[in-house]
N, C-alpha and C. Protein backbone atom coordinates (compact mmCIF):
# COMPACT_ATOMS: atom_id res chain seq x y z
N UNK A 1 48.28 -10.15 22.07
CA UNK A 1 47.09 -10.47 21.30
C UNK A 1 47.47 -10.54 19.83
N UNK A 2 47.08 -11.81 19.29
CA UNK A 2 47.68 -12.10 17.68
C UNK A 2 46.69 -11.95 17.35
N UNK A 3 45.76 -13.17 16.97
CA UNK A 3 44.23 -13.52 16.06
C UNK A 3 43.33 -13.37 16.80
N UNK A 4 41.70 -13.41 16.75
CA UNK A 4 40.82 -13.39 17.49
C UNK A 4 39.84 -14.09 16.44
N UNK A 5 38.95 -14.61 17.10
CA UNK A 5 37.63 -15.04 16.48
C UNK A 5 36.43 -14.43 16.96
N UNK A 6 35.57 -14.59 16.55
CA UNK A 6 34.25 -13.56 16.90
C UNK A 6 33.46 -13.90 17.87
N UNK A 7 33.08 -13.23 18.99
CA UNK A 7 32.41 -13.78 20.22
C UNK A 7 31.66 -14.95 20.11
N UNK A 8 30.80 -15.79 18.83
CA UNK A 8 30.46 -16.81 18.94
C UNK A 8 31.11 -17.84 19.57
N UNK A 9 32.18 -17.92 19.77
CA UNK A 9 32.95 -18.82 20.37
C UNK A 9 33.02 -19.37 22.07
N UNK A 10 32.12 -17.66 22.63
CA UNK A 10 31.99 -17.88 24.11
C UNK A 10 30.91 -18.73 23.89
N UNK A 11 30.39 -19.52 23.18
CA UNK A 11 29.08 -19.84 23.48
C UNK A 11 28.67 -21.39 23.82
N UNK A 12 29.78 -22.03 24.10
CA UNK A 12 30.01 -23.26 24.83
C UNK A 12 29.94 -23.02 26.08
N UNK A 13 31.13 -21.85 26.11
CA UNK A 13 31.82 -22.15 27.47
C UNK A 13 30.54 -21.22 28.52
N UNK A 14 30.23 -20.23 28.10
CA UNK A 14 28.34 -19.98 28.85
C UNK A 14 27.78 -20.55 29.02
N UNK A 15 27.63 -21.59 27.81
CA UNK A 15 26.23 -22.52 28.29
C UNK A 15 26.49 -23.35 29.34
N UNK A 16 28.02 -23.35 30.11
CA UNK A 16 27.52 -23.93 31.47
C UNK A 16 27.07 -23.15 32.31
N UNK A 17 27.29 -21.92 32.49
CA UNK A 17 26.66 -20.97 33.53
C UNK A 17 25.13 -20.48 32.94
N UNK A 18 24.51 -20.28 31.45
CA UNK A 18 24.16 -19.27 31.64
C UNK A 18 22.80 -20.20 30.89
N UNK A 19 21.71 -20.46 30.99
CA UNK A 19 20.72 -21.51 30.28
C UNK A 19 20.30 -20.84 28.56
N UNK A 20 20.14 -19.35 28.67
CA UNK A 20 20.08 -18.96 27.16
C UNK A 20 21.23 -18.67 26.65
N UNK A 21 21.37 -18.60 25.11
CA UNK A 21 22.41 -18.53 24.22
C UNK A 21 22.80 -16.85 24.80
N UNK A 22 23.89 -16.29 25.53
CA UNK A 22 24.55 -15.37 25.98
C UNK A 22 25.01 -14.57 24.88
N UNK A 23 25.65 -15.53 23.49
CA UNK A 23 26.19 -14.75 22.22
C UNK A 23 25.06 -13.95 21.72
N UNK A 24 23.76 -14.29 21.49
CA UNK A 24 23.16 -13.57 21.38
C UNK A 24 22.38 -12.32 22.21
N UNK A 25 22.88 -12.13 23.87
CA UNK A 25 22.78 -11.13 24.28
C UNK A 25 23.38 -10.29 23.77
N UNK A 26 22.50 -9.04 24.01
CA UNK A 26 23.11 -7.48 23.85
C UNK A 26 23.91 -6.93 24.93
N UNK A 27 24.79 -6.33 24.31
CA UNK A 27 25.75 -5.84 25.67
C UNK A 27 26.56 -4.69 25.87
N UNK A 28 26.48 -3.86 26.52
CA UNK A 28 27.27 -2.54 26.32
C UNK A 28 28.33 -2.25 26.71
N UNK A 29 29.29 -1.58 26.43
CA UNK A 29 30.84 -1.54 26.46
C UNK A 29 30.70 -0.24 27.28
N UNK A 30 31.25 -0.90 28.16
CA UNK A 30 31.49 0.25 29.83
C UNK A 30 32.48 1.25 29.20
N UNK A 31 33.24 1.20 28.17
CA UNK A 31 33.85 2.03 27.73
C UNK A 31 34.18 3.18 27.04
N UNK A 32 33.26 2.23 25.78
CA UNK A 32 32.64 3.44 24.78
C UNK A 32 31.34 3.20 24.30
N UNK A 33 30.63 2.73 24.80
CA UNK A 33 28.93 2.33 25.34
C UNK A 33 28.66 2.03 23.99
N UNK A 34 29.06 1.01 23.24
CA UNK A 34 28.98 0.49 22.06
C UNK A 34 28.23 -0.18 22.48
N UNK A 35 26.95 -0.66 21.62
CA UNK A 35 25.88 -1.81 22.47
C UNK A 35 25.76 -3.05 20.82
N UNK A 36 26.11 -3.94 21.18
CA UNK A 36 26.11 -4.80 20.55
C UNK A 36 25.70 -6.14 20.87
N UNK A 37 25.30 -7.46 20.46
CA UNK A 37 25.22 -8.58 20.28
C UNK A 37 26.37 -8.97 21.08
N UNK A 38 26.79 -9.67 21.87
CA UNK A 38 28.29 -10.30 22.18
C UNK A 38 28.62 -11.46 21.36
N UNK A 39 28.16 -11.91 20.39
CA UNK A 39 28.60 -12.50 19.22
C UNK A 39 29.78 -11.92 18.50
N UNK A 40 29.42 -10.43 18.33
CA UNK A 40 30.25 -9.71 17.65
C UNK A 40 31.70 -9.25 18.25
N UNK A 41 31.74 -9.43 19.49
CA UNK A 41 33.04 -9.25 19.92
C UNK A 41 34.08 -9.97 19.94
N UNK A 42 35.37 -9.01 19.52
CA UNK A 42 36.49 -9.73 19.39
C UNK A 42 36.84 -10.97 20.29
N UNK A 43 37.00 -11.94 19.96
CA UNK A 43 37.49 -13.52 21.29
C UNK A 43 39.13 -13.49 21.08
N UNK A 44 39.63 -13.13 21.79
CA UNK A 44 41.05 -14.02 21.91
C UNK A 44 41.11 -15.37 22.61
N UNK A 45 42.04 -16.45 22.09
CA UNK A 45 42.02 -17.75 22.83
C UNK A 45 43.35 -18.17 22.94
N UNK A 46 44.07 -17.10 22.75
CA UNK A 46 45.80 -17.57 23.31
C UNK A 46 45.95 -17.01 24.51
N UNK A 47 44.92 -16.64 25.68
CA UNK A 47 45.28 -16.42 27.13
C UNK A 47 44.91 -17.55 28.14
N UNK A 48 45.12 -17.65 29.03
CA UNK A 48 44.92 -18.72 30.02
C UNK A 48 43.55 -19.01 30.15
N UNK A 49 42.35 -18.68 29.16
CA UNK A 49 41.15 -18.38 29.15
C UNK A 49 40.31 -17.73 28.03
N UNK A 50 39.10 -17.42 27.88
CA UNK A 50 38.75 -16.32 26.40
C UNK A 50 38.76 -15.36 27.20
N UNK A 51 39.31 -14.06 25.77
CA UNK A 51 38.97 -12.50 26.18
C UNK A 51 38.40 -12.05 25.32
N UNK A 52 37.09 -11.43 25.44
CA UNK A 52 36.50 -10.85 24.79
C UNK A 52 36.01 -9.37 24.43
N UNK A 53 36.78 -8.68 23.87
CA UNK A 53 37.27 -7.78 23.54
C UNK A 53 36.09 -6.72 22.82
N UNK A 54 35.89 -5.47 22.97
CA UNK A 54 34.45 -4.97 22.26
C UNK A 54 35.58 -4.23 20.80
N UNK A 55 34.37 -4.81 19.61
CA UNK A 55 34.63 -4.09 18.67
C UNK A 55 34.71 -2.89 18.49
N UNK A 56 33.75 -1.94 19.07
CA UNK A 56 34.48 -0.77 18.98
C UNK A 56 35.61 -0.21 19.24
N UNK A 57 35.98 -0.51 20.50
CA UNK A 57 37.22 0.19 21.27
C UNK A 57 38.29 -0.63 22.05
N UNK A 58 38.22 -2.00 21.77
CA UNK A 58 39.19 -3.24 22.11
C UNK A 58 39.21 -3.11 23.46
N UNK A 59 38.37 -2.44 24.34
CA UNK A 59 38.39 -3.07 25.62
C UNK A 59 38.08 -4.60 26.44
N UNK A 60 38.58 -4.50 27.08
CA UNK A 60 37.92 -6.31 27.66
C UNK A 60 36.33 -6.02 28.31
N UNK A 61 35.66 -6.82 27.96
CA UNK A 61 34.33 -6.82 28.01
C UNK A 61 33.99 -8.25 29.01
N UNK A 62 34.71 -8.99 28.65
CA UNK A 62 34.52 -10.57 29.67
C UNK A 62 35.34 -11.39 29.48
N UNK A 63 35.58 -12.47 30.53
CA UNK A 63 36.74 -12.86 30.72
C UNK A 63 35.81 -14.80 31.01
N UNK A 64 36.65 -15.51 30.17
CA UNK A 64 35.97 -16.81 31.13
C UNK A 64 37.18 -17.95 30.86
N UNK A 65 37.18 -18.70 32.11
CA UNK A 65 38.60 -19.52 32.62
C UNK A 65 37.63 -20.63 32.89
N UNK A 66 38.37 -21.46 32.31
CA UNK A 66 37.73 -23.23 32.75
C UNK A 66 38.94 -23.49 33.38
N UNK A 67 38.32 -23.91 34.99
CA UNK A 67 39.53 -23.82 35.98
C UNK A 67 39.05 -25.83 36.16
N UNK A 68 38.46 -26.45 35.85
CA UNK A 68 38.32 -27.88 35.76
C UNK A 68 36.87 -27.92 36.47
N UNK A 69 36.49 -27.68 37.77
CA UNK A 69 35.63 -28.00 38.46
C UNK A 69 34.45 -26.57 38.65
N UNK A 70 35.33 -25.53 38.24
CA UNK A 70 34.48 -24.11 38.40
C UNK A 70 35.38 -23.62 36.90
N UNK A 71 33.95 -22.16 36.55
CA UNK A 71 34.35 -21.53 35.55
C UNK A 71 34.17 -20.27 36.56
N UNK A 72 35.05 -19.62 35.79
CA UNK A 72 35.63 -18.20 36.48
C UNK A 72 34.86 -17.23 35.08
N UNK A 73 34.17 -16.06 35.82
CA UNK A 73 33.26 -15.45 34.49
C UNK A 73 33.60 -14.56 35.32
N UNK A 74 34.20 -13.22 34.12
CA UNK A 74 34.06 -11.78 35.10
C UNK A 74 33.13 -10.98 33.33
N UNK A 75 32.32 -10.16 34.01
CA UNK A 75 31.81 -9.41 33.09
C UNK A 75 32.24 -7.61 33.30
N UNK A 76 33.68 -7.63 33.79
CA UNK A 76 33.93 -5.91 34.09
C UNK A 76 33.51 -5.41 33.23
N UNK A 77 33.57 -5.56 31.97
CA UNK A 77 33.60 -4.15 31.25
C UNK A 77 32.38 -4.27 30.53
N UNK A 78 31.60 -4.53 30.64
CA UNK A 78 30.55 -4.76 30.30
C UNK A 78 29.24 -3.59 31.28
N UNK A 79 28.77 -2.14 31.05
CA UNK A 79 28.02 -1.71 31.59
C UNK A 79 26.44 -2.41 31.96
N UNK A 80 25.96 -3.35 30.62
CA UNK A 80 24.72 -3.85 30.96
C UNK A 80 25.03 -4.80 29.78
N UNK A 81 23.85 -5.62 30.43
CA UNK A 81 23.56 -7.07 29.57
C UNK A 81 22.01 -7.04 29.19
N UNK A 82 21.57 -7.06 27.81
CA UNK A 82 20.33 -7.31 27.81
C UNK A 82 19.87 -8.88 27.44
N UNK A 83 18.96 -9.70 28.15
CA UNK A 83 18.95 -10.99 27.76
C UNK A 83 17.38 -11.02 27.17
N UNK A 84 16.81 -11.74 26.17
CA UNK A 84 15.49 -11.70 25.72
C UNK A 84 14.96 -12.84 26.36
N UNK A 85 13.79 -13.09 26.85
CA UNK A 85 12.86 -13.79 27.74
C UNK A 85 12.47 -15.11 27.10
């Protein structure tokens, strides 16, 4: 892991899975239950995919792979997602 940009960046690659803006969900870090915006989390984009990393405690929080025909979304580390209506 070199550079990162700030979770705004997942927010293409969601909007094929997810119909509201996801960067602006809240989201808690299964780790160190940091609850934040996922805007704010670290993005790496030099892996085979984005990693998105929680500012507090650099855990991986979500993972998303554009495999051509399917996107691959894991949300492990992520304890909860809050989405607004």
């Amino acid at each position: 892991m070199t550079h990162h940009l700030d979770g705004n960046v997942l927010a293409g690659a969601l909007s094929e899975v997810f119909r509201a803006d996801v960067t602006a969900a809240r989201g808690r870090c299964g780790g160190c239950g940091h609850m934040a915006v996922l805007g704010e989390a670290m993005v790496y984009t030099d892996a085979p995919g984005l990693v998105a990393r929680c500012a507090g405690c650099d855990q991986v929080l979500a993972t998303v792979v554009d495999a051509g025909d399917r996107v691959i979304l894991s949300l492990a580390g992520l304890s909860a997602v809050e989405l607004r209506r």
